[in-house]
N, C-alpha and C. Protein backbone atom coordinates (compact mmCIF):
# COMPACT_ATOMS: atom_id res chain seq x y z
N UNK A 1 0.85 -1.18 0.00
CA UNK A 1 0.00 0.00 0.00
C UNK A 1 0.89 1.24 0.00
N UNK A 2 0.35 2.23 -1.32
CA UNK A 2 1.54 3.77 -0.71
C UNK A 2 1.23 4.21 0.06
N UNK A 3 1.30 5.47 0.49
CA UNK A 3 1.15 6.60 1.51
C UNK A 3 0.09 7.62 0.45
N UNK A 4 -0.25 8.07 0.84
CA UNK A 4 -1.16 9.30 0.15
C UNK A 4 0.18 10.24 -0.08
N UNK A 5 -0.20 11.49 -0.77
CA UNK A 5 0.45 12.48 -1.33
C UNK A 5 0.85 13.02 0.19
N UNK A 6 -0.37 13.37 1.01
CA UNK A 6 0.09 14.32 2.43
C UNK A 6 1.17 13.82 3.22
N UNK A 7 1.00 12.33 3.20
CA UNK A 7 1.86 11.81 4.00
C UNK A 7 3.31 11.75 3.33
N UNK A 8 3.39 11.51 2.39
CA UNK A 8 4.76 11.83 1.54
C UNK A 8 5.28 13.44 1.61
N UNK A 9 4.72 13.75 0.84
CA UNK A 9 5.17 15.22 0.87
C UNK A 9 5.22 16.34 2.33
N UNK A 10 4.28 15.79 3.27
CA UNK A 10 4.48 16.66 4.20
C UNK A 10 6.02 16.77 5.13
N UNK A 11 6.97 15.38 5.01
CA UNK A 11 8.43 15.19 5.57
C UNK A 11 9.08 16.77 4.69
N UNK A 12 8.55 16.52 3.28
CA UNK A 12 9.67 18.08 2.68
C UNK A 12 9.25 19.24 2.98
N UNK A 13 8.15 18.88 3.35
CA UNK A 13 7.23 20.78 3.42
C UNK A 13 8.15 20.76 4.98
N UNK A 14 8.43 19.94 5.78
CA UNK A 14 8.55 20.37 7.37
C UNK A 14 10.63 20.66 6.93
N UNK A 15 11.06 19.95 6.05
CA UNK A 15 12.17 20.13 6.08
C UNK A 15 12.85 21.86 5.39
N UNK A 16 11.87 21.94 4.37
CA UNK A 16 12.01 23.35 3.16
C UNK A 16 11.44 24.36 4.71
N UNK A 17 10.58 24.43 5.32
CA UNK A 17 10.52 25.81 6.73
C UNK A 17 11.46 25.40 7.77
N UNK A 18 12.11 24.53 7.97
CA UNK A 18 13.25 24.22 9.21
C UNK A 18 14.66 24.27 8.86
N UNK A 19 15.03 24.59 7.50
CA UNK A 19 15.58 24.69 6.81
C UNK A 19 16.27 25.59 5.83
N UNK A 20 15.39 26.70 5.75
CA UNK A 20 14.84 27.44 4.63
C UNK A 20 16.21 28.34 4.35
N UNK A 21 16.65 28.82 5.22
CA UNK A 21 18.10 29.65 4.60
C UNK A 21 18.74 28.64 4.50
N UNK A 22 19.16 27.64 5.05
CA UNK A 22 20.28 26.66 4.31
C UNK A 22 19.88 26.16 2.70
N UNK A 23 18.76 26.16 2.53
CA UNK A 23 17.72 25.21 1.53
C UNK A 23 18.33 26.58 0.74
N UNK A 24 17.83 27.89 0.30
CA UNK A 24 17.94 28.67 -0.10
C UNK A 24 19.46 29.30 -0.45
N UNK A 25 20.54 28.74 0.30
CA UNK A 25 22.13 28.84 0.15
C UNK A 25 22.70 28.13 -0.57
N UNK A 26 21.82 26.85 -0.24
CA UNK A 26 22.67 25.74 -1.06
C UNK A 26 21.83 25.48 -2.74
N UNK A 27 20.50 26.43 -2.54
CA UNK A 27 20.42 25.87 -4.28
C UNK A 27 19.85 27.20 -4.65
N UNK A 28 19.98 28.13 -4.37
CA UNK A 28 19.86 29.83 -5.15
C UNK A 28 20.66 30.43 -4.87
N UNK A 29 22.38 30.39 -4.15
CA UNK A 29 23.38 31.14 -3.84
C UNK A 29 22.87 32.85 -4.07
N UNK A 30 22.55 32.91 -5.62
CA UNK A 30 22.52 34.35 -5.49
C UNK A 30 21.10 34.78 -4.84
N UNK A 31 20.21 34.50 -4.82
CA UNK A 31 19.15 34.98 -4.26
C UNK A 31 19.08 34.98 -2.96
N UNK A 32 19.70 34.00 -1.98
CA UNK A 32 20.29 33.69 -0.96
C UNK A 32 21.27 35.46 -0.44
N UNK A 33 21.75 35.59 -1.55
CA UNK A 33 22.80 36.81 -0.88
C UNK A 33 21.99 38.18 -0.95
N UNK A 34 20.48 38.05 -1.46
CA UNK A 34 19.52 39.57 -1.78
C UNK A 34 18.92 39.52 -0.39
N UNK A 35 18.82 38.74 0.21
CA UNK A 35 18.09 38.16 1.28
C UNK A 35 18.26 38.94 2.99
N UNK A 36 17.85 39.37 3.18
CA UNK A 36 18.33 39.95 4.65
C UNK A 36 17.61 38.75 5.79
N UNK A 37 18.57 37.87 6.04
CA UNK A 37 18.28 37.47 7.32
C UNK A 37 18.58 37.33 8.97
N UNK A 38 18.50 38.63 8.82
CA UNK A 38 18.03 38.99 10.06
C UNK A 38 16.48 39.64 10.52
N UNK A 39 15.97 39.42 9.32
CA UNK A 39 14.44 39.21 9.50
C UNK A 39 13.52 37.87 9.21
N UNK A 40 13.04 37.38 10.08
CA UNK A 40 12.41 35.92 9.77
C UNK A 40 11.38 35.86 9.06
N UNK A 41 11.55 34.78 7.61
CA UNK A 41 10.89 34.73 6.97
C UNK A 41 9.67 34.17 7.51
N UNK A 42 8.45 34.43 6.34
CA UNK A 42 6.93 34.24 7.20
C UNK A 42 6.77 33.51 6.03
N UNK A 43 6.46 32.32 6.67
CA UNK A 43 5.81 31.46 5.87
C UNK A 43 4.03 31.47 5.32
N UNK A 44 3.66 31.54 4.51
CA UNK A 44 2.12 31.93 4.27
C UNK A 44 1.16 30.85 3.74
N UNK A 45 1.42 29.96 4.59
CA UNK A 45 1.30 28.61 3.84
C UNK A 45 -0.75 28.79 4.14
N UNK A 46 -1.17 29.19 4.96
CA UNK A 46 -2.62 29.63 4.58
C UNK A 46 -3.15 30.48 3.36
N UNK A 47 -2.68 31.24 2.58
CA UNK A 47 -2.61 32.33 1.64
C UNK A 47 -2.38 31.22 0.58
N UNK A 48 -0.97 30.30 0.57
CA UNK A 48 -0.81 29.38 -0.77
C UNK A 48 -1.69 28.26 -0.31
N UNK A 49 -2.54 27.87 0.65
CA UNK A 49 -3.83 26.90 0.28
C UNK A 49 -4.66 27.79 -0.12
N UNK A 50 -4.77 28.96 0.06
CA UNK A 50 -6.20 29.79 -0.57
C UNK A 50 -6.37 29.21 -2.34
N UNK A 51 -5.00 29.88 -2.68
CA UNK A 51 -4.74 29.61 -4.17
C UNK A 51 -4.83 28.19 -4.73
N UNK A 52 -4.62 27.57 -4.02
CA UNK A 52 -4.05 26.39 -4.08
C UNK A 52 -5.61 25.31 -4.77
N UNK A 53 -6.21 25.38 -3.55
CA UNK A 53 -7.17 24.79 -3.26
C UNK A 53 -8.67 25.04 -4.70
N UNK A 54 -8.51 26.39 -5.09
CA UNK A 54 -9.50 26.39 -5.50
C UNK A 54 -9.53 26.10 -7.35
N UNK A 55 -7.98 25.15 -7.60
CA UNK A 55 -7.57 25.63 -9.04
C UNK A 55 -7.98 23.83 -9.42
N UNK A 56 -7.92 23.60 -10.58
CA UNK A 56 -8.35 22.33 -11.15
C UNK A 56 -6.61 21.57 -10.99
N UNK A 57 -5.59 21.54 -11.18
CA UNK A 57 -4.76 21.42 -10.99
C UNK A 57 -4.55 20.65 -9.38
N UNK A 58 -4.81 20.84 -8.21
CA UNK A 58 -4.92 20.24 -6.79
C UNK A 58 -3.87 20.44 -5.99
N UNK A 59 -4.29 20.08 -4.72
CA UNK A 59 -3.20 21.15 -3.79
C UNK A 59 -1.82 19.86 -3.82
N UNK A 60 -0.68 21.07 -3.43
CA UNK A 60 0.68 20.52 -3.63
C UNK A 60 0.86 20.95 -1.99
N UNK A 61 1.22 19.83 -1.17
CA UNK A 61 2.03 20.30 0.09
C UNK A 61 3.77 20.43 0.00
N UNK A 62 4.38 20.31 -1.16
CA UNK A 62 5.58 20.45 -0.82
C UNK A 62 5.96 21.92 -1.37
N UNK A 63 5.08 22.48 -1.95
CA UNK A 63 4.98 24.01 -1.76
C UNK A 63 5.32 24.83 -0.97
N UNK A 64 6.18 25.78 -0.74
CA UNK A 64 5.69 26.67 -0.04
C UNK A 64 5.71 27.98 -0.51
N UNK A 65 4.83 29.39 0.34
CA UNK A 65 4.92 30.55 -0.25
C UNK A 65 5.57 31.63 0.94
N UNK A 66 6.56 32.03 0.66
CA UNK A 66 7.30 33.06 1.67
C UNK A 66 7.72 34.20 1.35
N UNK A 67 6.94 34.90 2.55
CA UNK A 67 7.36 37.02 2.56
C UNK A 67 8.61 36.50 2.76
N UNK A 68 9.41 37.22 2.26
CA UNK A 68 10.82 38.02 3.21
C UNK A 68 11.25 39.28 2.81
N UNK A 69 12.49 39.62 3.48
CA UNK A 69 12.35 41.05 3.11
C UNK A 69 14.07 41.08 2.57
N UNK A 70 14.40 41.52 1.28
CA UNK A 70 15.85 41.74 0.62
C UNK A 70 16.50 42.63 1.55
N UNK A 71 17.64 42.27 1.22
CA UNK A 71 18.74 43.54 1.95
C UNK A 71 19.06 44.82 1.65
N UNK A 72 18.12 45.15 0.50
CA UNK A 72 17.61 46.48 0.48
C UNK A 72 16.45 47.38 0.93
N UNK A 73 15.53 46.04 2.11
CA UNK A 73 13.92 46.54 2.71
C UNK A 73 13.23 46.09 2.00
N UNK A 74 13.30 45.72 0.68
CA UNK A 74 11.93 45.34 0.06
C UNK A 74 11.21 44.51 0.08
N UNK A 75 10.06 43.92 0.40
CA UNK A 75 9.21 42.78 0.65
C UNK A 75 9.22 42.21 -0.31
N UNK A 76 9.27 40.91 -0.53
CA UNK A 76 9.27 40.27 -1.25
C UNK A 76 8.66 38.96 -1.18
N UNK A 77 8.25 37.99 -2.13
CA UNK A 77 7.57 37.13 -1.96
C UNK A 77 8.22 35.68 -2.85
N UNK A 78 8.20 34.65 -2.34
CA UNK A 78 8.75 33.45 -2.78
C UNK A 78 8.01 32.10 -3.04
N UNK A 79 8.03 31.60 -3.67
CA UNK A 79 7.05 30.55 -4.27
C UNK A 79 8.11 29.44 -4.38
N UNK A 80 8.26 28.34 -3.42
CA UNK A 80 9.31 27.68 -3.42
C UNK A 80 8.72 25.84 -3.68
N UNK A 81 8.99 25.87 -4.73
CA UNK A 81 8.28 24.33 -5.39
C UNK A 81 9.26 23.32 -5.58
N UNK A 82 8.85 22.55 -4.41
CA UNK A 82 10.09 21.12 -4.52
C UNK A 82 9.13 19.92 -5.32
N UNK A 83 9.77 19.28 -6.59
CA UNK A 83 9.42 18.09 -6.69
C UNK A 83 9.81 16.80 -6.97
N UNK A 84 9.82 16.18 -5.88
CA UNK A 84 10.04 14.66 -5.88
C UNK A 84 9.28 13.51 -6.41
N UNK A 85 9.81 13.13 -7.86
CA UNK A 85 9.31 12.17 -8.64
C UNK A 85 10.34 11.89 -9.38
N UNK A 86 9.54 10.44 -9.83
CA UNK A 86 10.83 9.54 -10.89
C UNK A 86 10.51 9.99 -12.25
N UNK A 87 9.87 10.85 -12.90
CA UNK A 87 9.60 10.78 -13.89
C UNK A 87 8.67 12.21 -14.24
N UNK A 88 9.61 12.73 -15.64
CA UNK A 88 8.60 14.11 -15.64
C UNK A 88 7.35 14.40 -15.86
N UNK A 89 7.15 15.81 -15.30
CA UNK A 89 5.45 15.75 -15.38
C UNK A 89 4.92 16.72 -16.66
N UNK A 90 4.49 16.19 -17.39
CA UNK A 90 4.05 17.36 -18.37
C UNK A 90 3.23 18.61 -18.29
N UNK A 91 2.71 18.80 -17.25
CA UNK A 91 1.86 20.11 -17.17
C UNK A 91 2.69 21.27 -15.61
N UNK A 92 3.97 20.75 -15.72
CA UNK A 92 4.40 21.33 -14.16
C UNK A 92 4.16 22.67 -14.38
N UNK A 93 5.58 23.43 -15.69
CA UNK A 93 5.36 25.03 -16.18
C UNK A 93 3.72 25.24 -16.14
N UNK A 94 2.76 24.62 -16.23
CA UNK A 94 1.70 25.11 -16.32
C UNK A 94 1.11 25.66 -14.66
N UNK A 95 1.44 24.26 -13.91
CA UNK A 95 0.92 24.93 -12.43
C UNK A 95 1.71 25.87 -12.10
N UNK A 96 2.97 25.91 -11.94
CA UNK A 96 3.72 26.51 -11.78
C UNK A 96 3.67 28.30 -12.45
N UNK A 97 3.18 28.78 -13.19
CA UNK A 97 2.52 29.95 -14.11
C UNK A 97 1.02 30.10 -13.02
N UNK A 98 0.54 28.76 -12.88
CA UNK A 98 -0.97 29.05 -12.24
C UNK A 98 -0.87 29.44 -10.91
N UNK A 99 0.06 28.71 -10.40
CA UNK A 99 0.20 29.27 -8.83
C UNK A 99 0.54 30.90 -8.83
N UNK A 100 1.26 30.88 -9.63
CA UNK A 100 2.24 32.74 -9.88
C UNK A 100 1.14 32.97 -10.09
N UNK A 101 0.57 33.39 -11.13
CA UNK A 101 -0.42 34.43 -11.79
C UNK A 101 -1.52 34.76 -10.87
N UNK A 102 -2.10 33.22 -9.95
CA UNK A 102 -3.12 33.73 -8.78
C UNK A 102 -2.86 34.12 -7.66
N UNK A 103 -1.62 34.05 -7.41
CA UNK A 103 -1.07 34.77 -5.67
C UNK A 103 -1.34 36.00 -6.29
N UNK A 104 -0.86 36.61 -7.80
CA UNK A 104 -0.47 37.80 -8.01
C UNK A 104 -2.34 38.16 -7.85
N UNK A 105 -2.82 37.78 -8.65
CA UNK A 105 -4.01 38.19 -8.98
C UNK A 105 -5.11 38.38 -7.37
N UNK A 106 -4.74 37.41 -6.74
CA UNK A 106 -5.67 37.54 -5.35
C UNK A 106 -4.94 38.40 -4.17
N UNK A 107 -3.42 38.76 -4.52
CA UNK A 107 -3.00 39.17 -3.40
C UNK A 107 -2.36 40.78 -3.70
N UNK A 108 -2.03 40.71 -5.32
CA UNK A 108 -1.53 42.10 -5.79
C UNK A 108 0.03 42.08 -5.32
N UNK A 109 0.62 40.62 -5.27
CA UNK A 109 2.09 40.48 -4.79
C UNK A 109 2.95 39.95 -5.97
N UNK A 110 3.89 40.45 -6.35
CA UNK A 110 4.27 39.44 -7.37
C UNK A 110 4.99 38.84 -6.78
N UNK A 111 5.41 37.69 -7.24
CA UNK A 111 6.41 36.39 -6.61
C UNK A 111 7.20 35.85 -7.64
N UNK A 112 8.66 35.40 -7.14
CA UNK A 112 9.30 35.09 -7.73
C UNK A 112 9.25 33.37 -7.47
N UNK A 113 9.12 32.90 -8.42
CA UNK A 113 8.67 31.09 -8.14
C UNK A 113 9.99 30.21 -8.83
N UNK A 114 10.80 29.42 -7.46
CA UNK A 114 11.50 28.68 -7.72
C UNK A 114 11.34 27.28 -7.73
N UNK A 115 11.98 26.66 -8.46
CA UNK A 115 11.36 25.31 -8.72
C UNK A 115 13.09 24.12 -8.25
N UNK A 116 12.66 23.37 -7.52
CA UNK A 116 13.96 22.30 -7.39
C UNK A 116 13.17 20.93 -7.79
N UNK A 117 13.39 20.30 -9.25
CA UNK A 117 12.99 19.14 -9.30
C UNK A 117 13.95 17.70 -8.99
């Protein structure tokens, strides 16, 4: 018997927020260095089920969506998409565009959306 999706994916969602500046050092170096942390990032993981939830596409827990703020003050927003599979998915660029376009559209934030497959 597998595990459902939640039960799989929820080990990376807990590792990508316990993690998140190392996660962010070791696979965006430069975005990693725009980053001011000495402010703690806020995870908005209620805001990315808003989006999430209501799209034909279906919710992803290894998602996550995070304010932080650059080392120039500016707020900023992060769309951080891990995916673990043996085999590619043909419609990912598509969610991946869908998630962006509706944070932007419901929240008036743009986000920069990184993807680690």
């Amino acid at each position: 018997m597998t595990n459902p999706p939640t039960e799989y994916d929820s080990p990376w969602k807990d590792i990508l927020q316990t993690y998140f500046e190392e996660f962010m050092q070791f696979f965006f170096p430069n975005v990693h260095q725009q980053i001011d942390w000495t402010k703690k990032p806020e995870f908005l993981d209620k805001e990315l089920q808003e989006v999430v939830l209501d799209t034909e596409i279906g919710r992803r827990f290894a998602d996550k969506l995070v304010k932080l703020y650059r080392t120039n003050g500016e707020e900023n927003w992060i769309l951080v998409h891990i995916e673990v599979q043996s085999q590619e998915e043909s419609n990912f660029s598509q969610r991946m565009y869908t998630y962006n376009y509706r944070i932007f559209d419901r929240y008036n934030k743009s986000v920069a959306s990184l993807a680690v497959l």
